[in-house]
N, C-alpha and C. Protein backbone atom coordinates (compact mmCIF):
# COMPACT_ATOMS: atom_id res chain seq x y z
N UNK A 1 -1.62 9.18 -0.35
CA UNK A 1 -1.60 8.65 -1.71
C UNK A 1 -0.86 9.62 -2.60
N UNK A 2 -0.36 9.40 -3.56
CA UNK A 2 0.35 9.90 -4.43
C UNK A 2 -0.58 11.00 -5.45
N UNK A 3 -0.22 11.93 -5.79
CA UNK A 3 -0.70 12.63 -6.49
C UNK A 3 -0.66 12.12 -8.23
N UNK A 4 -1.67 12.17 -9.26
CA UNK A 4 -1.57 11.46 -10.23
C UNK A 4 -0.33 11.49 -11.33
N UNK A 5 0.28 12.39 -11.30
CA UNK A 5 1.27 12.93 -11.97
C UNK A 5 2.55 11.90 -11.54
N UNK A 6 2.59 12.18 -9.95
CA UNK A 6 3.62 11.69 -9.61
C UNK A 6 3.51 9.58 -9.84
N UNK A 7 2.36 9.38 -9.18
CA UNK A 7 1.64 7.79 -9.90
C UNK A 7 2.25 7.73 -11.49
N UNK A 8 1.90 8.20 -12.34
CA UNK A 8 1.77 8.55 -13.61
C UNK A 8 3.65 7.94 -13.93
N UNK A 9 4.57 8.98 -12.86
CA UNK A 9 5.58 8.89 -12.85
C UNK A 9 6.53 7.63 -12.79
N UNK A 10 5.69 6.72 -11.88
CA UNK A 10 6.40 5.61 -11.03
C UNK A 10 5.89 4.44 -11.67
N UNK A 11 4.89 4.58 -12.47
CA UNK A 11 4.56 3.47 -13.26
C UNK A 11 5.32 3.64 -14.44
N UNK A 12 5.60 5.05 -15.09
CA UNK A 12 6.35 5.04 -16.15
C UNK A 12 7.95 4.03 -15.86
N UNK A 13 8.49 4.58 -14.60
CA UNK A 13 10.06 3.95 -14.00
C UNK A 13 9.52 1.95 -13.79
N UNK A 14 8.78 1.61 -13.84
CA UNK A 14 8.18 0.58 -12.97
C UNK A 14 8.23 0.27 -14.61
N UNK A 15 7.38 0.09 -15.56
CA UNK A 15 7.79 -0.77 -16.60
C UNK A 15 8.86 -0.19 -17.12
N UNK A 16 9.52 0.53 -17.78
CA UNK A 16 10.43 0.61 -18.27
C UNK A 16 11.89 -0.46 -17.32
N UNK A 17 12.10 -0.39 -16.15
CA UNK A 17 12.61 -1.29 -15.23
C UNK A 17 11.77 -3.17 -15.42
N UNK A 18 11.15 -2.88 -15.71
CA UNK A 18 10.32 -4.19 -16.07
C UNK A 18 10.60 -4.50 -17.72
N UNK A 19 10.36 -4.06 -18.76
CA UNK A 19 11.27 -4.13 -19.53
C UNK A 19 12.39 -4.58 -20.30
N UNK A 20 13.40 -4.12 -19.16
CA UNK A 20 14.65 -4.28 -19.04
C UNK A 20 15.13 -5.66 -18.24
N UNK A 21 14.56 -5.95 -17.42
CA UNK A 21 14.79 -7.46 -16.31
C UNK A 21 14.33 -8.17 -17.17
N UNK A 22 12.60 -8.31 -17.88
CA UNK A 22 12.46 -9.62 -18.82
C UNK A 22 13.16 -9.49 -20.17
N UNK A 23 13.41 -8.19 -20.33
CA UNK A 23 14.21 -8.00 -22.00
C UNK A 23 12.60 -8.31 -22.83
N UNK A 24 11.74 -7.26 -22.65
CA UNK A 24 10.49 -7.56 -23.57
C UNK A 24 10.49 -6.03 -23.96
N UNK A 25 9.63 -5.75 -24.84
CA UNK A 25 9.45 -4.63 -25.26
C UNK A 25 8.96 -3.76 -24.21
N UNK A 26 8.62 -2.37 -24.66
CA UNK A 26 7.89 -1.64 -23.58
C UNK A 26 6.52 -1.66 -23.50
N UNK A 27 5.64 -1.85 -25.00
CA UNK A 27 4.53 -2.19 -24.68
C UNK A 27 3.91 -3.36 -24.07
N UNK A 28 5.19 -4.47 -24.18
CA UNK A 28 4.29 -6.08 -23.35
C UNK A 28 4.56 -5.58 -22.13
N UNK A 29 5.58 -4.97 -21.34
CA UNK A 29 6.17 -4.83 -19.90
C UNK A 29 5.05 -3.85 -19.63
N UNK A 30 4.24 -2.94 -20.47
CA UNK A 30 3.03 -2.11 -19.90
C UNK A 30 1.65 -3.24 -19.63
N UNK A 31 1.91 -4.16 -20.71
CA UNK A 31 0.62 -5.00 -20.64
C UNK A 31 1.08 -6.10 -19.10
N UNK A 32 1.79 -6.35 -19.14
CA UNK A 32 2.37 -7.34 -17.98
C UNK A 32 2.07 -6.31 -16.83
N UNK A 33 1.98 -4.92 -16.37
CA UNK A 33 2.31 -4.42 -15.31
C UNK A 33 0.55 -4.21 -15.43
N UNK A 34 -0.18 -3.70 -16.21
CA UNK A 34 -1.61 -3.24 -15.84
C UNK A 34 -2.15 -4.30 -15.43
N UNK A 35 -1.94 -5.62 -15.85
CA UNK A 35 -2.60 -7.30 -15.75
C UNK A 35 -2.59 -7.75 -14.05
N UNK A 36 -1.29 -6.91 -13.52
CA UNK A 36 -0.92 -7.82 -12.53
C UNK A 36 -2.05 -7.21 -11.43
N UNK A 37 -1.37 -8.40 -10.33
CA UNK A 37 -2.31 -8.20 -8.92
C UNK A 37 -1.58 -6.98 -8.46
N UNK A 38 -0.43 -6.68 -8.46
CA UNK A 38 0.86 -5.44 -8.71
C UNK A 38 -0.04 -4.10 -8.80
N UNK A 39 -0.11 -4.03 -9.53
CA UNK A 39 -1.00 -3.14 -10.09
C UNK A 39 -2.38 -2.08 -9.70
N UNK A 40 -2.88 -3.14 -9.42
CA UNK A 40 -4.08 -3.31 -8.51
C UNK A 40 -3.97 -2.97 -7.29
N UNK A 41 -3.03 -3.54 -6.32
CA UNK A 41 -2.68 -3.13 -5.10
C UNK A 41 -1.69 -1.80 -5.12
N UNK A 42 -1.23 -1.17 -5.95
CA UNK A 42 -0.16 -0.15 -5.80
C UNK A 42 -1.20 0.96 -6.14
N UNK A 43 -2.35 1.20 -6.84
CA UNK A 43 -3.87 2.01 -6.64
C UNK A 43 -5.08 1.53 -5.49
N UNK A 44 -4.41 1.02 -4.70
CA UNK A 44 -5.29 0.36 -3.55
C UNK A 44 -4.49 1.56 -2.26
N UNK A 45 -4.78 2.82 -1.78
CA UNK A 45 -3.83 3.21 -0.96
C UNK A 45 -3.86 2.74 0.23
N UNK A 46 -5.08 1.97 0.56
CA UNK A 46 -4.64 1.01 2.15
C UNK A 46 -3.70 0.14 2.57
N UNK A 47 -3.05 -0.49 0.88
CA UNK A 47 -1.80 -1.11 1.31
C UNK A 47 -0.73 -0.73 1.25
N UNK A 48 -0.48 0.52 1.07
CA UNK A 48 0.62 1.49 1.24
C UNK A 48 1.91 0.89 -0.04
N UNK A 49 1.64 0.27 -0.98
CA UNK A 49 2.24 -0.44 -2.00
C UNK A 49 2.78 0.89 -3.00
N UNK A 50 2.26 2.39 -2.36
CA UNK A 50 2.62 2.86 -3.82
C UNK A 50 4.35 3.43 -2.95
N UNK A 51 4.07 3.21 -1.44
CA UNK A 51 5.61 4.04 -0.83
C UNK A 51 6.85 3.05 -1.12
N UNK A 52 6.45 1.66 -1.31
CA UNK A 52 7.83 1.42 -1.65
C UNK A 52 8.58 1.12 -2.85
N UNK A 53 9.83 1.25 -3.21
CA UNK A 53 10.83 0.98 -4.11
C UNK A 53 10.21 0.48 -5.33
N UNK A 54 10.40 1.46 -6.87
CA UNK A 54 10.62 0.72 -8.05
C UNK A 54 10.67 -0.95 -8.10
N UNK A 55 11.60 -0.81 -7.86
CA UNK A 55 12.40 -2.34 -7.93
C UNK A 55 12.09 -3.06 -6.96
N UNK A 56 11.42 -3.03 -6.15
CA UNK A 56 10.90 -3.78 -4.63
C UNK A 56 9.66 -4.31 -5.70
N UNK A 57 8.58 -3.08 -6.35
CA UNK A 57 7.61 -3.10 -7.16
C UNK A 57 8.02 -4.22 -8.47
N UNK A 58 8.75 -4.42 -9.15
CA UNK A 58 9.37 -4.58 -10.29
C UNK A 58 9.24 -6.57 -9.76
N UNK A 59 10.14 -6.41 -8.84
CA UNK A 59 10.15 -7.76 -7.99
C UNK A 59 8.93 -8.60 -8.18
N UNK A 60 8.37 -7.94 -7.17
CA UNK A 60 6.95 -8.36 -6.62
C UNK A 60 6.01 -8.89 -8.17
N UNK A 61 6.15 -8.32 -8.85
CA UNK A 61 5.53 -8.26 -10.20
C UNK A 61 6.11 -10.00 -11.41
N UNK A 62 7.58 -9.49 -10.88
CA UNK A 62 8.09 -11.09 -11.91
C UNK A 62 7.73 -12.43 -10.90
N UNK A 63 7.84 -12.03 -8.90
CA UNK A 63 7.42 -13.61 -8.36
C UNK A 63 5.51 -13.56 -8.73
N UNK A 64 4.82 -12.66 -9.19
CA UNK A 64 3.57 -12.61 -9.76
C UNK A 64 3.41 -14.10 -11.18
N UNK A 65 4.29 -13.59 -12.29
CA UNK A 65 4.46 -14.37 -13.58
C UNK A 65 5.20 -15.80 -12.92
N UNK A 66 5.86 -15.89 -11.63
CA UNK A 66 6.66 -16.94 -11.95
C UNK A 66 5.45 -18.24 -11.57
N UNK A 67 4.93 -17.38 -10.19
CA UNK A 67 4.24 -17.94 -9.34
C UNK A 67 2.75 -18.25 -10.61
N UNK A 68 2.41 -17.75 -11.36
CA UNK A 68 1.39 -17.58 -12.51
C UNK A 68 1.98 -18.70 -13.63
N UNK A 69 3.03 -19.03 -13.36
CA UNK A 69 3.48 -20.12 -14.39
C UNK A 69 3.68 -21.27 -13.92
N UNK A 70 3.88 -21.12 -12.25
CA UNK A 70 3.93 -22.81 -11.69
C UNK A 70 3.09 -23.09 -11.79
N UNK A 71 1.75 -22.43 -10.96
CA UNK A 71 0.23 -22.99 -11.36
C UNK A 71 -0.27 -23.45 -12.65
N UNK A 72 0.15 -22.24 -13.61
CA UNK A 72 -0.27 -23.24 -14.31
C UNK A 72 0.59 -24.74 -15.14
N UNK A 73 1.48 -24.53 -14.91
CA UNK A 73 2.11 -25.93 -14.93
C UNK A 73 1.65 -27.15 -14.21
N UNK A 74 1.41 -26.51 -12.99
CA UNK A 74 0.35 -28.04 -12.01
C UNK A 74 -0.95 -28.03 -12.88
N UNK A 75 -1.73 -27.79 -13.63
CA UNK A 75 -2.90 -27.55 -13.85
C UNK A 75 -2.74 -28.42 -14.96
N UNK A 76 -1.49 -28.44 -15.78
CA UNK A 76 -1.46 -29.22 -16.86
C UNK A 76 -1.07 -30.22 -16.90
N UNK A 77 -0.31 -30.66 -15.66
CA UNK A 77 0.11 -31.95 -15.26
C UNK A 77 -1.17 -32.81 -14.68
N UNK A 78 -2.25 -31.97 -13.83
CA UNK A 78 -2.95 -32.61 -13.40
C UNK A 78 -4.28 -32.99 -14.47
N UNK A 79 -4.23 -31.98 -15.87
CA UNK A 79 -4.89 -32.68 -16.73
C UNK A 79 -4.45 -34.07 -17.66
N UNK A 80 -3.08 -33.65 -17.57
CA UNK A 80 -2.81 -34.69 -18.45
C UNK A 80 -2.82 -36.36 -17.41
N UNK A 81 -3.04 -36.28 -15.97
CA UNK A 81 -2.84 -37.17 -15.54
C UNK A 81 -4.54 -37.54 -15.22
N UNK A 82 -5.37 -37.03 -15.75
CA UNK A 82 -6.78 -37.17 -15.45
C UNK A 82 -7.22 -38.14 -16.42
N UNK A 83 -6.85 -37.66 -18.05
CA UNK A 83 -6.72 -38.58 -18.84
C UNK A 83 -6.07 -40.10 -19.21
């Protein structure tokens, strides 16, 4: 596992790179990165999520929101078709 400093480090590169891909500020790209399942698993050291790539990380994080926006798009189709 990463030592905290260096963690500390890679989350700093990880939103700021996040950031920059959605074009949001730095504080929503911090709120978007602590929220995610991303997140969670890259302080999980059994899944070894903290050894790979920024941008592998960065990735993984926007098919998170996209995949978080189809659902809920089915969710609203299937209310409005309930009614």
């Amino acid at each position: 596992m990463l030592s905290d400093l260096l963690m500390w480090n890679k989350i700093g590169r990880i939103v700021t790179l996040l950031s920059q891909r959605l074009d949001v500020s730095g504080e929503r790209a911090l709120d978007i990165f602590y929220t995610s399942r991303t997140n969670e698993r890259l302080h999980d050291e059994h899944t070894g999520l903290y050894l790979m790539s920024d941008l592998y990380l960065v990735d993984e994080i926007i098919m998170e929101l996209r995949e978080h926006r189809r659902c809920k798009k089915i969710n609203e189709d299937l209310e409005k078709n309930a009614k």
